[in-house]
N, C-alpha and C. Protein backbone atom coordinates (compact mmCIF):
# COMPACT_ATOMS: atom_id res chain seq x y z
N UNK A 1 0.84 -1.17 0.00
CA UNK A 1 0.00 0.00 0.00
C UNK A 1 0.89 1.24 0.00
N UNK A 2 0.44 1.94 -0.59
CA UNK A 2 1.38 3.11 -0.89
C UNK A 2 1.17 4.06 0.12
N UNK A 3 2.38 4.81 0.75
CA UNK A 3 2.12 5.66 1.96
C UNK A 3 1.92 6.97 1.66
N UNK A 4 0.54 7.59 2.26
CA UNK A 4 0.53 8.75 1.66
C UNK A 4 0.67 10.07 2.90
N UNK A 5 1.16 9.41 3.88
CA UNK A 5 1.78 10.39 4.88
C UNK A 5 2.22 11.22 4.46
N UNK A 6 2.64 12.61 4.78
CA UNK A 6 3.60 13.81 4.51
C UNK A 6 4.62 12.82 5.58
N UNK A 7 5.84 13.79 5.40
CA UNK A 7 7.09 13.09 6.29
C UNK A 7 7.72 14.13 6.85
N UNK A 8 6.52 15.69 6.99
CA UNK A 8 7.21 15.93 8.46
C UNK A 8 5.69 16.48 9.15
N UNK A 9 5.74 16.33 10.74
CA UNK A 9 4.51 16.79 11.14
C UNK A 9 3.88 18.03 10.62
N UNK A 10 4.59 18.78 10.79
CA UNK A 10 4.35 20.60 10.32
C UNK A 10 3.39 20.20 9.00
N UNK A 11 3.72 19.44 7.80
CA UNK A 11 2.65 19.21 6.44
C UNK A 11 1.33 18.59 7.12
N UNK A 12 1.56 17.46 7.89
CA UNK A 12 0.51 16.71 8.16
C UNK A 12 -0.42 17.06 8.86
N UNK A 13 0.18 17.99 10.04
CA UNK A 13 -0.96 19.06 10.76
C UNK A 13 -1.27 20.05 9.87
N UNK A 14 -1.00 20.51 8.69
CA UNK A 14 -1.02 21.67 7.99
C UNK A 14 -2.81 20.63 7.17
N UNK A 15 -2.21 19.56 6.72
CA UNK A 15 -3.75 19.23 6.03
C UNK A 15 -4.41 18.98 7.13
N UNK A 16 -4.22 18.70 8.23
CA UNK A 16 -5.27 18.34 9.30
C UNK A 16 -6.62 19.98 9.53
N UNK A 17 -5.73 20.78 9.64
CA UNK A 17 -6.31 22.24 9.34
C UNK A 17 -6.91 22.37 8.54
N UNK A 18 -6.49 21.94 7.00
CA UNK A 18 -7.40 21.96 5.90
C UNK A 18 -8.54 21.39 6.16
N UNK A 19 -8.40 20.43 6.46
CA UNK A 19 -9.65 19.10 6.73
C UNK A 19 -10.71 19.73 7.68
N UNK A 20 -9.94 20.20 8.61
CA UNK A 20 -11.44 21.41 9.63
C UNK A 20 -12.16 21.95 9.29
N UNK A 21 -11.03 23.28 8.53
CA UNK A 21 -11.68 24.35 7.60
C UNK A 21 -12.75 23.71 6.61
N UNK A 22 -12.34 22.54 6.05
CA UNK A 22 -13.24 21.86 5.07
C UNK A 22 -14.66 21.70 5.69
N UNK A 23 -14.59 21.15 7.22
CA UNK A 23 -15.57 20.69 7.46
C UNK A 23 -16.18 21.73 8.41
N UNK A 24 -15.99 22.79 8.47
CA UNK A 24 -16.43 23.75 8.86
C UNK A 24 -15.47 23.56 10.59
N UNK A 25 -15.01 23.43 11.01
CA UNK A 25 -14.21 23.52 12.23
C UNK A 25 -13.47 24.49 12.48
N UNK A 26 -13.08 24.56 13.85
CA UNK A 26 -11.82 25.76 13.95
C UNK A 26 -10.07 24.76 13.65
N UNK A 27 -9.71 25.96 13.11
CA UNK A 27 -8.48 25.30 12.44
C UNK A 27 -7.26 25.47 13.96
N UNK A 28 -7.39 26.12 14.78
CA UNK A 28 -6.71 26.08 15.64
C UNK A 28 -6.51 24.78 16.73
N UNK A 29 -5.36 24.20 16.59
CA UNK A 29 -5.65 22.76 17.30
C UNK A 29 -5.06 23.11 19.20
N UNK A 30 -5.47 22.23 19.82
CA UNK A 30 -4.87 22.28 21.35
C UNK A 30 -4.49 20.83 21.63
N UNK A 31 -3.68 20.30 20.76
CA UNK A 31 -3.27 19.33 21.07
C UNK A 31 -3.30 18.63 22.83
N UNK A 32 -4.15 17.26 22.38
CA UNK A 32 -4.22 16.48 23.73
C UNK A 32 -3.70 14.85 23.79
N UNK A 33 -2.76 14.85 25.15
CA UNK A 33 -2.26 13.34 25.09
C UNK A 33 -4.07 12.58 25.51
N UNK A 34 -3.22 10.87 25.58
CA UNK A 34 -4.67 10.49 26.23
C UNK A 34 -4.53 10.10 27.30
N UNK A 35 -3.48 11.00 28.38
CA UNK A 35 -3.53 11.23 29.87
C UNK A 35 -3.92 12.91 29.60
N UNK A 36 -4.44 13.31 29.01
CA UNK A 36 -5.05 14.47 29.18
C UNK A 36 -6.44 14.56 29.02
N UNK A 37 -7.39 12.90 29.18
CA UNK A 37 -8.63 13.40 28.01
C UNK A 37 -9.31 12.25 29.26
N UNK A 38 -10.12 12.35 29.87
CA UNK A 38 -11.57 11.32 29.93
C UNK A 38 -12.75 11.36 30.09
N UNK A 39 -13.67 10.23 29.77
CA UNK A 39 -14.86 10.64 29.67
C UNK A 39 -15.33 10.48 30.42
N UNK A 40 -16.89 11.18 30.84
CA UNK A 40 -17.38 10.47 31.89
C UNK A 40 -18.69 9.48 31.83
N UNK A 41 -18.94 9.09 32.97
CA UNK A 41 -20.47 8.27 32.87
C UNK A 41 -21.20 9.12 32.31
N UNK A 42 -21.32 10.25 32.40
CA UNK A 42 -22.42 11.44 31.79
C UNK A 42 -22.25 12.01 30.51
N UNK A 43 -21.01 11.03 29.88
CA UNK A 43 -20.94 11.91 28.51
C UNK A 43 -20.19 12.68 28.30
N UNK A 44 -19.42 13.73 29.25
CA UNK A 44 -18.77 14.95 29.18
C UNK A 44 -17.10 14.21 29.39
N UNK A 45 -16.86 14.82 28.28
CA UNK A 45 -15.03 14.95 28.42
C UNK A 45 -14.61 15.82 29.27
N UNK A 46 -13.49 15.34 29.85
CA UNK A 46 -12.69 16.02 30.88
C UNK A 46 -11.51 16.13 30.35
N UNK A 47 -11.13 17.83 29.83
CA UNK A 47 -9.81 17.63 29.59
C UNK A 47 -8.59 18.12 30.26
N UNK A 48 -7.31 18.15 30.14
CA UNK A 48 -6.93 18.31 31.59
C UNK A 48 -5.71 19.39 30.83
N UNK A 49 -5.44 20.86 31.47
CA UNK A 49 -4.14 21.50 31.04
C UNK A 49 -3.38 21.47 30.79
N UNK A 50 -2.24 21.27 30.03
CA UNK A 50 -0.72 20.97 30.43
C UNK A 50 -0.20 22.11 29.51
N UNK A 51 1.65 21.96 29.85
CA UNK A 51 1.92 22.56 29.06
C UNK A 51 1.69 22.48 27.37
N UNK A 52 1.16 23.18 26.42
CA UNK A 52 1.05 22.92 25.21
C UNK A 52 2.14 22.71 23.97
N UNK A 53 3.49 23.44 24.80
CA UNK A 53 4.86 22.99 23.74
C UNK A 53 5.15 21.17 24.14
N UNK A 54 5.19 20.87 25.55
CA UNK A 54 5.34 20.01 25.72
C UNK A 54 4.78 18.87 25.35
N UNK A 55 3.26 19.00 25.25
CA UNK A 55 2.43 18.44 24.40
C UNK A 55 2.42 18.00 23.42
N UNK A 56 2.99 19.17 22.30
CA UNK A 56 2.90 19.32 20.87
C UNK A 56 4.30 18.82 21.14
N UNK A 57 5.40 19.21 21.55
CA UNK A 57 6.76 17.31 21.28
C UNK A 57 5.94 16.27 21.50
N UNK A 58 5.32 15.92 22.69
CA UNK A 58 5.26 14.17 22.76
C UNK A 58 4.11 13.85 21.18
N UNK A 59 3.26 14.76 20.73
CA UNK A 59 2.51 14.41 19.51
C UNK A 59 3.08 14.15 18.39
N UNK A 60 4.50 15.19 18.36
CA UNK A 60 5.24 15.08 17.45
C UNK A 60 6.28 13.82 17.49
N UNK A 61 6.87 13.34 18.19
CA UNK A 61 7.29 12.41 18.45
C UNK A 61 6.45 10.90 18.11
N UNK A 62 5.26 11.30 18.74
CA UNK A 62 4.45 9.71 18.40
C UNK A 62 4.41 9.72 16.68
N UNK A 63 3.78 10.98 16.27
CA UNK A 63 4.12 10.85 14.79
C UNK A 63 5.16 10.22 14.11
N UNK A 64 6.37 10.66 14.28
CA UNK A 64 7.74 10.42 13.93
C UNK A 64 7.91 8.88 14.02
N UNK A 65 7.42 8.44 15.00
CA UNK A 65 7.92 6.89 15.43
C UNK A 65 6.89 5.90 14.83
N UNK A 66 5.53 6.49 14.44
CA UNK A 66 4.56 5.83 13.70
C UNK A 66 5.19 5.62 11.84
N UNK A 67 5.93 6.62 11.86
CA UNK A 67 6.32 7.42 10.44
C UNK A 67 7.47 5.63 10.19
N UNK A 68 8.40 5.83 11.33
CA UNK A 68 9.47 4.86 11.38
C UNK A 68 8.68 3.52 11.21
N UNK A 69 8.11 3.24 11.83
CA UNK A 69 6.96 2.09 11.98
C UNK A 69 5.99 1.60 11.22
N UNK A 70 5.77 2.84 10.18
CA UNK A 70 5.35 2.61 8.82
C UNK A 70 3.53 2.07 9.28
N UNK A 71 3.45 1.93 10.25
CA UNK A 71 1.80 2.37 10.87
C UNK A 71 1.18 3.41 10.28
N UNK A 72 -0.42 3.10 10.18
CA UNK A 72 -1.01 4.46 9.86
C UNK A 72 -1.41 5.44 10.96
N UNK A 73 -1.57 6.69 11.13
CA UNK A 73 -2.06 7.27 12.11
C UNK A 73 -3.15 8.07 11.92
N UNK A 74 -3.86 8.57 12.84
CA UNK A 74 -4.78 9.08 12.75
C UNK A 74 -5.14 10.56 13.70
N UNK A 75 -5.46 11.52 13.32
CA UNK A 75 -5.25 12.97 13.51
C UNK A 75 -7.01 13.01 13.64
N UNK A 76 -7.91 13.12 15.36
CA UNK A 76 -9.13 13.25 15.64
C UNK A 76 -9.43 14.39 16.35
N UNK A 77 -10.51 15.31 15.98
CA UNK A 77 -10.43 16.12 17.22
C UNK A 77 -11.67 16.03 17.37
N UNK A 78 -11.81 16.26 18.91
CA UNK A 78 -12.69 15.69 19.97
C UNK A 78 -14.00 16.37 20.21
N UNK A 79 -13.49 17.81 20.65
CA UNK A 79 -14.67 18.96 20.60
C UNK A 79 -14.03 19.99 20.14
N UNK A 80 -14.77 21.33 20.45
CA UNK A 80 -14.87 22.75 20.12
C UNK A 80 -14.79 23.38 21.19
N UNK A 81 -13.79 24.55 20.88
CA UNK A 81 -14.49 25.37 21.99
C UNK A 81 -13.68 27.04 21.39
N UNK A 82 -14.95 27.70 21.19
CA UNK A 82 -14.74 29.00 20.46
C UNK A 82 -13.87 28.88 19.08
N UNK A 83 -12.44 29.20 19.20
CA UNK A 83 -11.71 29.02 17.33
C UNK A 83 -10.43 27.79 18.31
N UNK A 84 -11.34 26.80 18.73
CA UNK A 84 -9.97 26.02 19.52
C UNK A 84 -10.73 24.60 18.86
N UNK A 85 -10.15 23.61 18.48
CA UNK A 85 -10.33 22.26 17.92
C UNK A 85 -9.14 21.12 19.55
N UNK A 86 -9.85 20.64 19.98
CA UNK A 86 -9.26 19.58 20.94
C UNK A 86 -8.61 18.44 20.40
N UNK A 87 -7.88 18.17 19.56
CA UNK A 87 -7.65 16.91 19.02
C UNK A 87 -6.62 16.15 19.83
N UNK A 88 -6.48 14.73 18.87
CA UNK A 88 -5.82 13.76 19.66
C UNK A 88 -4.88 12.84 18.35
N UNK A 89 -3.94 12.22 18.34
CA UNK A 89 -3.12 11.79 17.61
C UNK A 89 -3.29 10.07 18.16
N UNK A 90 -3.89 9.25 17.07
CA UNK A 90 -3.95 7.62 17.54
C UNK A 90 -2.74 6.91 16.70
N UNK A 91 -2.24 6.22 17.35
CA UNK A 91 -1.18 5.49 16.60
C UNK A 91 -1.84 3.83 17.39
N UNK A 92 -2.43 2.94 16.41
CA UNK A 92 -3.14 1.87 17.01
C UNK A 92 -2.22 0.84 17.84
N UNK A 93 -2.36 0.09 17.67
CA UNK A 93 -1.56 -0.73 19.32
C UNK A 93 -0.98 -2.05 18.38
N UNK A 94 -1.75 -2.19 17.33
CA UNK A 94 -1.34 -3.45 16.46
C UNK A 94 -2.47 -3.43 14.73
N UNK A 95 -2.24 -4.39 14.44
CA UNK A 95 -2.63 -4.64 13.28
C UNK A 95 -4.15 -4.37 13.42
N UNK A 96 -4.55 -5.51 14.24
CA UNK A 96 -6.15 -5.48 14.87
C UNK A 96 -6.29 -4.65 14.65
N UNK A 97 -6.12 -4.04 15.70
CA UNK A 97 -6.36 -2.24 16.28
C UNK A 97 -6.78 -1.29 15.24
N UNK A 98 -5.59 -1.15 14.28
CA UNK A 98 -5.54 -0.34 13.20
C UNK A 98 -6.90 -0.87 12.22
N UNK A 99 -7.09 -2.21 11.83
CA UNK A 99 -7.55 -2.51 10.69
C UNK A 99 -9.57 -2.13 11.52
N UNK A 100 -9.42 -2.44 12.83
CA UNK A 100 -11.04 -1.85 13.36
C UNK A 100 -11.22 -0.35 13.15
N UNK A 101 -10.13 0.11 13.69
CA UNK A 101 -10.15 1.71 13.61
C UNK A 101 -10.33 2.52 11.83
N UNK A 102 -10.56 1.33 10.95
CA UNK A 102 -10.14 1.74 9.58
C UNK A 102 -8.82 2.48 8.76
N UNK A 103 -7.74 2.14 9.86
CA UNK A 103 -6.35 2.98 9.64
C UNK A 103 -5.54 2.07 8.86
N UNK A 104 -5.44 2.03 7.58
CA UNK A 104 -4.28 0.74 6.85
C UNK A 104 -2.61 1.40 6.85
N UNK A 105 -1.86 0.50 7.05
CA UNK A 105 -0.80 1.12 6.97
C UNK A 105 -0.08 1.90 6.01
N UNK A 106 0.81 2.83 6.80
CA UNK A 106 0.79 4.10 5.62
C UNK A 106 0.19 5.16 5.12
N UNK A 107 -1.01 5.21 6.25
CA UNK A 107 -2.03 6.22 5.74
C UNK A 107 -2.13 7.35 6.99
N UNK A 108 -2.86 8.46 6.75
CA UNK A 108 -2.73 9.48 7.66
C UNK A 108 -4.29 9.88 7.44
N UNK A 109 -4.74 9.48 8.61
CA UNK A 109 -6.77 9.18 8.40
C UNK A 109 -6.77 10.83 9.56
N UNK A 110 -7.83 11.64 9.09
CA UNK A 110 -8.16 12.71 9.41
C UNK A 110 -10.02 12.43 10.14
N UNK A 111 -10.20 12.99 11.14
CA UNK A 111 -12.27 12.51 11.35
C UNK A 111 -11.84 13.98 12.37
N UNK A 112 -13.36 14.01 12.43
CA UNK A 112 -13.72 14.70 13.63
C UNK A 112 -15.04 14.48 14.23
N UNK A 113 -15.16 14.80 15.02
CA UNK A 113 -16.57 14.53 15.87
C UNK A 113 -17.86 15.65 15.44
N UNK A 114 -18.65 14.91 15.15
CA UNK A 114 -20.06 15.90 14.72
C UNK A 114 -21.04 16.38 15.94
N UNK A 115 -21.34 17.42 15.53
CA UNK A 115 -21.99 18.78 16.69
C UNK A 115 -20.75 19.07 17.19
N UNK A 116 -20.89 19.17 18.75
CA UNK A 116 -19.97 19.37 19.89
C UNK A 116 -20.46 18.80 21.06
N UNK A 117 -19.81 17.88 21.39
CA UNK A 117 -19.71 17.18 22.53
C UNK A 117 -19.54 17.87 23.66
N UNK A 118 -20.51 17.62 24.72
CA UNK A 118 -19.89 18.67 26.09
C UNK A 118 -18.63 17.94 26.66
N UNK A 119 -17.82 19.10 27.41
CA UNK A 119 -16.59 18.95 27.75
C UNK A 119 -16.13 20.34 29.11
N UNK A 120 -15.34 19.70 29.73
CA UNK A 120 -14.92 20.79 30.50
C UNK A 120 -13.22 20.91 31.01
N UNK A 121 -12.73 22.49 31.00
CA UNK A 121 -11.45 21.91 30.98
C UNK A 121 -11.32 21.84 32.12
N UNK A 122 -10.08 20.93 33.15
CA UNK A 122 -9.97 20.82 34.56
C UNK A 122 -8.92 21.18 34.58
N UNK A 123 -8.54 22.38 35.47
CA UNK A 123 -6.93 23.34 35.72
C UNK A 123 -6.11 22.77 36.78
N UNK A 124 -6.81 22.33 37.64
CA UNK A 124 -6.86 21.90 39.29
C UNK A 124 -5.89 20.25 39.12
N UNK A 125 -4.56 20.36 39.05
CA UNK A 125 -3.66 19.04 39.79
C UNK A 125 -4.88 18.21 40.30
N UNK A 126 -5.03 18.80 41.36
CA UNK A 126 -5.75 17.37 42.75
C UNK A 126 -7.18 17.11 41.68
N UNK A 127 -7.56 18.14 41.79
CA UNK A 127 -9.50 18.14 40.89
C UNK A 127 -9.35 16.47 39.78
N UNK A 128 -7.79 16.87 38.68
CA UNK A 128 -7.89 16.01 37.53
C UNK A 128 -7.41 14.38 38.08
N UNK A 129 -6.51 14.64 39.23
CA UNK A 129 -6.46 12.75 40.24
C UNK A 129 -7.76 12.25 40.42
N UNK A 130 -8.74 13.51 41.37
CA UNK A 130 -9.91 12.90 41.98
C UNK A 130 -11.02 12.30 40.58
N UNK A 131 -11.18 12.96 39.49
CA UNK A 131 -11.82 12.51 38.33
C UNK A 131 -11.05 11.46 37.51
N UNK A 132 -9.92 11.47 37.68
CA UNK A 132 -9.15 10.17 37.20
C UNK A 132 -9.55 9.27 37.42
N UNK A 133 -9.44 8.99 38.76
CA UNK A 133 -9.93 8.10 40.36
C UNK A 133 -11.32 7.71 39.72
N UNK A 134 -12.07 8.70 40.01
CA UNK A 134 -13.87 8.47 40.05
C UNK A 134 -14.18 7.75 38.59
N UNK A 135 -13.62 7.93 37.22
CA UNK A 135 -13.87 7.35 35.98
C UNK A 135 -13.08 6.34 35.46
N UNK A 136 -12.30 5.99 36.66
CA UNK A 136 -11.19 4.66 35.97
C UNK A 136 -11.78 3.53 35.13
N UNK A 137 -12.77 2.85 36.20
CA UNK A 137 -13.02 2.04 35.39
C UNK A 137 -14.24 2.31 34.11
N UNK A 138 -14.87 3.06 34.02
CA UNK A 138 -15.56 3.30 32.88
C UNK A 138 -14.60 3.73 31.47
N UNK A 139 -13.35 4.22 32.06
CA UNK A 139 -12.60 4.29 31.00
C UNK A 139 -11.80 3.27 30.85
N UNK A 140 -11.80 2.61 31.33
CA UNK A 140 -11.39 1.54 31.25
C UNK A 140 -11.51 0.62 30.35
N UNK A 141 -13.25 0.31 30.89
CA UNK A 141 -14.24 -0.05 29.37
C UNK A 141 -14.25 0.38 28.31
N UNK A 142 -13.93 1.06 28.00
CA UNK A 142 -14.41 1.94 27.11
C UNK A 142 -13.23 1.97 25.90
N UNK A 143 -11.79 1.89 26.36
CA UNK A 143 -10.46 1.51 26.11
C UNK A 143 -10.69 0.23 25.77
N UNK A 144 -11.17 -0.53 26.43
CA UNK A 144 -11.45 -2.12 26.33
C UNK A 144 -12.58 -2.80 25.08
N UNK A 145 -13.12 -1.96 25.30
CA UNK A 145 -14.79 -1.91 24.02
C UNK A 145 -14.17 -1.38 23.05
N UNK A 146 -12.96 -0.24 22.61
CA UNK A 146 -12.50 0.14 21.62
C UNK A 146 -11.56 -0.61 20.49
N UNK A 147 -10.64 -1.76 21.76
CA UNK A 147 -9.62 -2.78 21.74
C UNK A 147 -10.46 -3.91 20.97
N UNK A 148 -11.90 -4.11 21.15
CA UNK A 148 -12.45 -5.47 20.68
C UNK A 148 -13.52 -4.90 19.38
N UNK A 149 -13.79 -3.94 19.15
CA UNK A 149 -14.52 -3.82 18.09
C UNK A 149 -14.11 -3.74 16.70
């Protein structure tokens, strides 16, 4: 299969932008790990602050090593909020993984989430442990239900 990745992040987030704008989104991303993101029993994402350079290395990095790995990846963003897009960078766990998620290798799969999902950001150290804590295992499932479908 022929790889139609760009081969440096800067292009690949550059069409990821396109792809917003396309779909009417804000082109501004806030890059999120997925120790920055959970959901809850109620539906609402919890996302959690960090630094955003630091961020945007470890995203860039997973890219890079997916790139080496010749995996496809996938560039999602989550919600909205004013000209801000929440996204998330999946690099699948294995073949499985990839071939449920519709990601074939070599490819650079773009989605986003339709309407806007409620979400709230959490600033608060202790606040984002105690909601960690309280949604483990539903995210758990949910990680687990993603792993088998």
């Amino acid at each position: 299969m022929k790889d139609n990745r760009p081969r440096t992040f800067e292009e690949a987030q550059s069409r990821f932008r396109s792809f917003l704008r396309q779909n009417v989104r804000p082109e501004d991303i806030w890059w999120l790990t997925p120790r920055d993101l959970i959901h809850s029993t109620e539906g609402l994402y919890l996302i959690r602050t960090t630094d955003p350079k630091k961020t945007l290395q470890f995203i860039e990095r997973q890219y890079y090593s997916a790139l080496e790995s010749e995996v496809g990846v996938e560039f999602e963003a989550i919600c909205y909020a004013n000209e801000i897009a929440f996204a998330t960078l999946r690099v699948p766990e294995d073949g499985l993984a990839a071939e449920r998620a519709l990601i074939g290798p070599g490819t650079l799969k773009f989605s986003a989430r339709t309407g806007n999902p409620k979400f709230a950001v959490v600033q608060s150290a202790l606040m984002w442990r105690l909601l960690k804590w309280r949604y483990r295992s539903h995210n758990e499932q949910l990680r687990r239900a993603d792993q088998s479908q």
